[in-house]
N, C-alpha and C. Protein backbone atom coordinates (compact mmCIF):
# COMPACT_ATOMS: atom_id res chain seq x y z
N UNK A 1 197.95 195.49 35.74
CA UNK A 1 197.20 196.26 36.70
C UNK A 1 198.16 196.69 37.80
N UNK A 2 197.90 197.73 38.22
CA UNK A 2 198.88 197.96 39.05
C UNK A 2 198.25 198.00 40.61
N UNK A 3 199.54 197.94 41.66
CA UNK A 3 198.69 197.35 42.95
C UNK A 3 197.77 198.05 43.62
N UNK A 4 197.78 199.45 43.45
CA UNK A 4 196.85 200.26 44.28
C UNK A 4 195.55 200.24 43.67
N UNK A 5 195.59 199.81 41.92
CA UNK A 5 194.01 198.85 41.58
C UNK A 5 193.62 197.85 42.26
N UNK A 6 194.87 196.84 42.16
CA UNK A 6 194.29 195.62 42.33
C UNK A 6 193.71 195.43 43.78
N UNK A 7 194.57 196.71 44.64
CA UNK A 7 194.42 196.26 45.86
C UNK A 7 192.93 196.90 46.32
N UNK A 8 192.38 198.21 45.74
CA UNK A 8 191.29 198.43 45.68
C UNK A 8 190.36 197.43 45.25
N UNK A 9 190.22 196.65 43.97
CA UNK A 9 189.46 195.60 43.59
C UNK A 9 189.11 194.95 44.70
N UNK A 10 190.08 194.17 45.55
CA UNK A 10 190.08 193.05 46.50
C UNK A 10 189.48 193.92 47.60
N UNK A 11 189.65 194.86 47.82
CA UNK A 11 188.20 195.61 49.38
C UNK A 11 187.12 195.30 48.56
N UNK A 12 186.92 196.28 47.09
CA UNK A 12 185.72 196.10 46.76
C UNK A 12 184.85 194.61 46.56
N UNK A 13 185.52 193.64 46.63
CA UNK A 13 185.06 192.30 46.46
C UNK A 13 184.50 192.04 47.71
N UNK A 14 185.53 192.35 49.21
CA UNK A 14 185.09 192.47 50.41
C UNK A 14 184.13 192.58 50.61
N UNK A 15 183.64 193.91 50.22
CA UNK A 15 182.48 195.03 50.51
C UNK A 15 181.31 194.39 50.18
N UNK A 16 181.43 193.85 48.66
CA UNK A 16 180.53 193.58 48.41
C UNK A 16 179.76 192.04 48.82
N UNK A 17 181.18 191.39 48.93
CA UNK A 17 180.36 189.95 50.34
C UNK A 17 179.93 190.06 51.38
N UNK A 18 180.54 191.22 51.71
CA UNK A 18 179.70 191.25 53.07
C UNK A 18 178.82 192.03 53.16
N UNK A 19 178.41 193.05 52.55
CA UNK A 19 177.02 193.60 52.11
C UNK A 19 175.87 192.62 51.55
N UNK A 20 176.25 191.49 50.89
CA UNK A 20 175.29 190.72 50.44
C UNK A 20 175.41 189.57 51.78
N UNK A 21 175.88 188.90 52.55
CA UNK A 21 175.91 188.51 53.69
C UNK A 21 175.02 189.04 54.11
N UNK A 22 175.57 190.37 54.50
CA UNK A 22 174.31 190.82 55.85
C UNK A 22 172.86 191.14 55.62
N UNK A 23 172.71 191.29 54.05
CA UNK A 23 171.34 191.21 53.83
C UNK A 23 170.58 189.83 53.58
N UNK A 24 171.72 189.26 53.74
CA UNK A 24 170.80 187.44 53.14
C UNK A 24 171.06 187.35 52.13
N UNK A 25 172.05 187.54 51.31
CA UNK A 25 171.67 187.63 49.75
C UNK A 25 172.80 187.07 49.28
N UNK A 26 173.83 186.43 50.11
CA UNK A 26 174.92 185.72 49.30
C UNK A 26 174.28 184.19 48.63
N UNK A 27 174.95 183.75 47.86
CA UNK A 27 174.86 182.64 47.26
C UNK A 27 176.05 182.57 46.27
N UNK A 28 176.43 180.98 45.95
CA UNK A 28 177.35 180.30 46.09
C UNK A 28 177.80 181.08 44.38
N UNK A 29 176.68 181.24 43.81
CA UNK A 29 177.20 182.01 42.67
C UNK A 29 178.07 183.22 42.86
N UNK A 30 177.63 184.12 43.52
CA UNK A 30 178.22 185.30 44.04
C UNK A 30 179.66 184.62 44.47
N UNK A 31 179.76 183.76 45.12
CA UNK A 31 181.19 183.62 46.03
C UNK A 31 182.22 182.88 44.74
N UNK A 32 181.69 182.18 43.91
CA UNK A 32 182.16 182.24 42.92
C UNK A 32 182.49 182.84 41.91
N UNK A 33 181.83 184.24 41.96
CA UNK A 33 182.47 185.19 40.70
C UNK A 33 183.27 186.30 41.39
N UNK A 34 183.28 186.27 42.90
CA UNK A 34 184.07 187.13 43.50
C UNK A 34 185.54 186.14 43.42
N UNK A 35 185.74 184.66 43.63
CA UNK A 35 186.65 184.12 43.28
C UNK A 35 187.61 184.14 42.09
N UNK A 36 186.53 184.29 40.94
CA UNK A 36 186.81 184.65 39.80
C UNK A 36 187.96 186.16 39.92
N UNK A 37 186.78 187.05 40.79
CA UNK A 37 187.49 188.17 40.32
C UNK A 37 188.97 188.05 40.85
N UNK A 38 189.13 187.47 42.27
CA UNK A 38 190.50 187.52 43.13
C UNK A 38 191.54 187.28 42.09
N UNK A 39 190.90 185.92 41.24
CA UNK A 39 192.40 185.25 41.00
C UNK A 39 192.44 185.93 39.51
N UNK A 40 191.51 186.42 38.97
CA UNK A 40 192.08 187.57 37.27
C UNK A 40 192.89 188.29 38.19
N UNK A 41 192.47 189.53 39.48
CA UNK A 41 193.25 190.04 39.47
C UNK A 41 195.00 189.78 40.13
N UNK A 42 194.73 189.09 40.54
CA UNK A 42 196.40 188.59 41.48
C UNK A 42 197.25 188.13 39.89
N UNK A 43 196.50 187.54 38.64
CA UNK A 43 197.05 187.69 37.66
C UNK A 43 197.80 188.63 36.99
N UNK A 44 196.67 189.51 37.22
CA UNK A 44 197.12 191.38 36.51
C UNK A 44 198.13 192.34 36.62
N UNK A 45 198.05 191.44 37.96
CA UNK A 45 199.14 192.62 38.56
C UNK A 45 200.57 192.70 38.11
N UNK A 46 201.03 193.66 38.34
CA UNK A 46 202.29 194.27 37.54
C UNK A 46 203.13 195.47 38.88
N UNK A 47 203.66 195.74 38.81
CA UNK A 47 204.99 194.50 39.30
C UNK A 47 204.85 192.97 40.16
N UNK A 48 205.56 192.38 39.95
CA UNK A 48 205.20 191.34 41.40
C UNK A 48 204.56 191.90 42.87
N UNK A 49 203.43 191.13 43.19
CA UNK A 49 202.40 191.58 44.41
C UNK A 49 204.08 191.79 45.26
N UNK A 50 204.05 192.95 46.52
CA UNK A 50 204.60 192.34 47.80
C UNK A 50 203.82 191.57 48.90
N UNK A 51 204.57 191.56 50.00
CA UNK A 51 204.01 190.99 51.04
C UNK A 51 202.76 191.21 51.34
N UNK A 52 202.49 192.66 51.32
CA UNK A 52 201.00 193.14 52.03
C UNK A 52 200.12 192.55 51.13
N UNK A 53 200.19 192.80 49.85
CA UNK A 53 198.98 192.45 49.17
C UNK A 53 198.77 191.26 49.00
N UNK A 54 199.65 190.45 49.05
CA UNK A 54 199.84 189.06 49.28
C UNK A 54 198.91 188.50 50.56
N UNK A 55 199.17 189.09 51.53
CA UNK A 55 198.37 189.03 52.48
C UNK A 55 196.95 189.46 52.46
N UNK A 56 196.81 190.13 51.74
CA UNK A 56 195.59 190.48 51.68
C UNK A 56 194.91 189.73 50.33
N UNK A 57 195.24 189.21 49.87
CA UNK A 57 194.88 188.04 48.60
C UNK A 57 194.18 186.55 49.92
N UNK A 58 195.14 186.62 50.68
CA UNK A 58 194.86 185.29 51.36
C UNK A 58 193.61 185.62 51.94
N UNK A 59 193.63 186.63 52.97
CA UNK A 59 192.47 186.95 53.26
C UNK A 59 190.77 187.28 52.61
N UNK A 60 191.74 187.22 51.59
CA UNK A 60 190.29 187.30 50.57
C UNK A 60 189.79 186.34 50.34
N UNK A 61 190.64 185.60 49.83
CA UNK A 61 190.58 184.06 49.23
C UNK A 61 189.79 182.73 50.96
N UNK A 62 190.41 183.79 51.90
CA UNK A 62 189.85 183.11 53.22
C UNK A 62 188.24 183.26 53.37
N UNK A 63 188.09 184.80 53.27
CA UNK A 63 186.75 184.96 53.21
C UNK A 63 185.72 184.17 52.59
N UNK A 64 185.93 184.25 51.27
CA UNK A 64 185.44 183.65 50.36
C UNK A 64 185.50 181.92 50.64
N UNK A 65 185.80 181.27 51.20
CA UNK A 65 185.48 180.04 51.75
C UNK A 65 185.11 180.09 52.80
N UNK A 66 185.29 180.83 53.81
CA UNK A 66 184.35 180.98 55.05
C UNK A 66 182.91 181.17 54.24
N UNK A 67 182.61 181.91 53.52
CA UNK A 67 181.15 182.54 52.98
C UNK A 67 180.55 181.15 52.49
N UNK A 68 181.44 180.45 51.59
CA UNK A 68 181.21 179.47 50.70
C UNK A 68 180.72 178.00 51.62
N UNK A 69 181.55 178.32 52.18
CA UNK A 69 181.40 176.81 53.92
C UNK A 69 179.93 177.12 54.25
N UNK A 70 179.47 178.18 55.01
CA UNK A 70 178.07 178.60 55.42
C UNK A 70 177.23 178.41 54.86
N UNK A 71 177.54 179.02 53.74
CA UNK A 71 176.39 178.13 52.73
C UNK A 71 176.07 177.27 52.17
N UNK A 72 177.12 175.66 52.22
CA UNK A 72 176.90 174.93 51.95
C UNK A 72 176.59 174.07 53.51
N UNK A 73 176.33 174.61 54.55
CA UNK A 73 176.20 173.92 56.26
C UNK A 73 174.75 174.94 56.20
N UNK A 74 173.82 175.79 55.42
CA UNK A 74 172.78 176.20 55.61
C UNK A 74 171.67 175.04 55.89
């Protein structure tokens, strides 16, 4: 995969936690198949990630336990 996919994928994972956040509608399943998706794609990728996207993997991967924390302190 190349990075300007992968790096699209990882907003769209964004988007879509926090669209289901703000309606009430996350659950732990959701934060788990968006996990899923992070780490297929940080797999995919082709050439080696750089820095930025790297950074932006973490942040994803951050999100996604912030989301995951909340809902298990509901």
């Amino acid at each position: 995969m190349q990075r300007r996919r992968a790096a699209q994928q990882l907003r769209h994972v964004l988007a879509v936690l926090r669209h289901e956040r703000e309606r009430g509608r996350m659950t732990l399943e959701l934060a788990d198949r968006a996990e899923a998706v992070v780490e297929s794609t940080v797999i995919a990728i082709e050439p080696e990630p750089d820095e930025a996207f790297q950074e932006m993997v973490a942040y994803t991967r951050q999100e996604i336990a912030a989301l995951r924390d909340a809902l298990r302190n509901r």
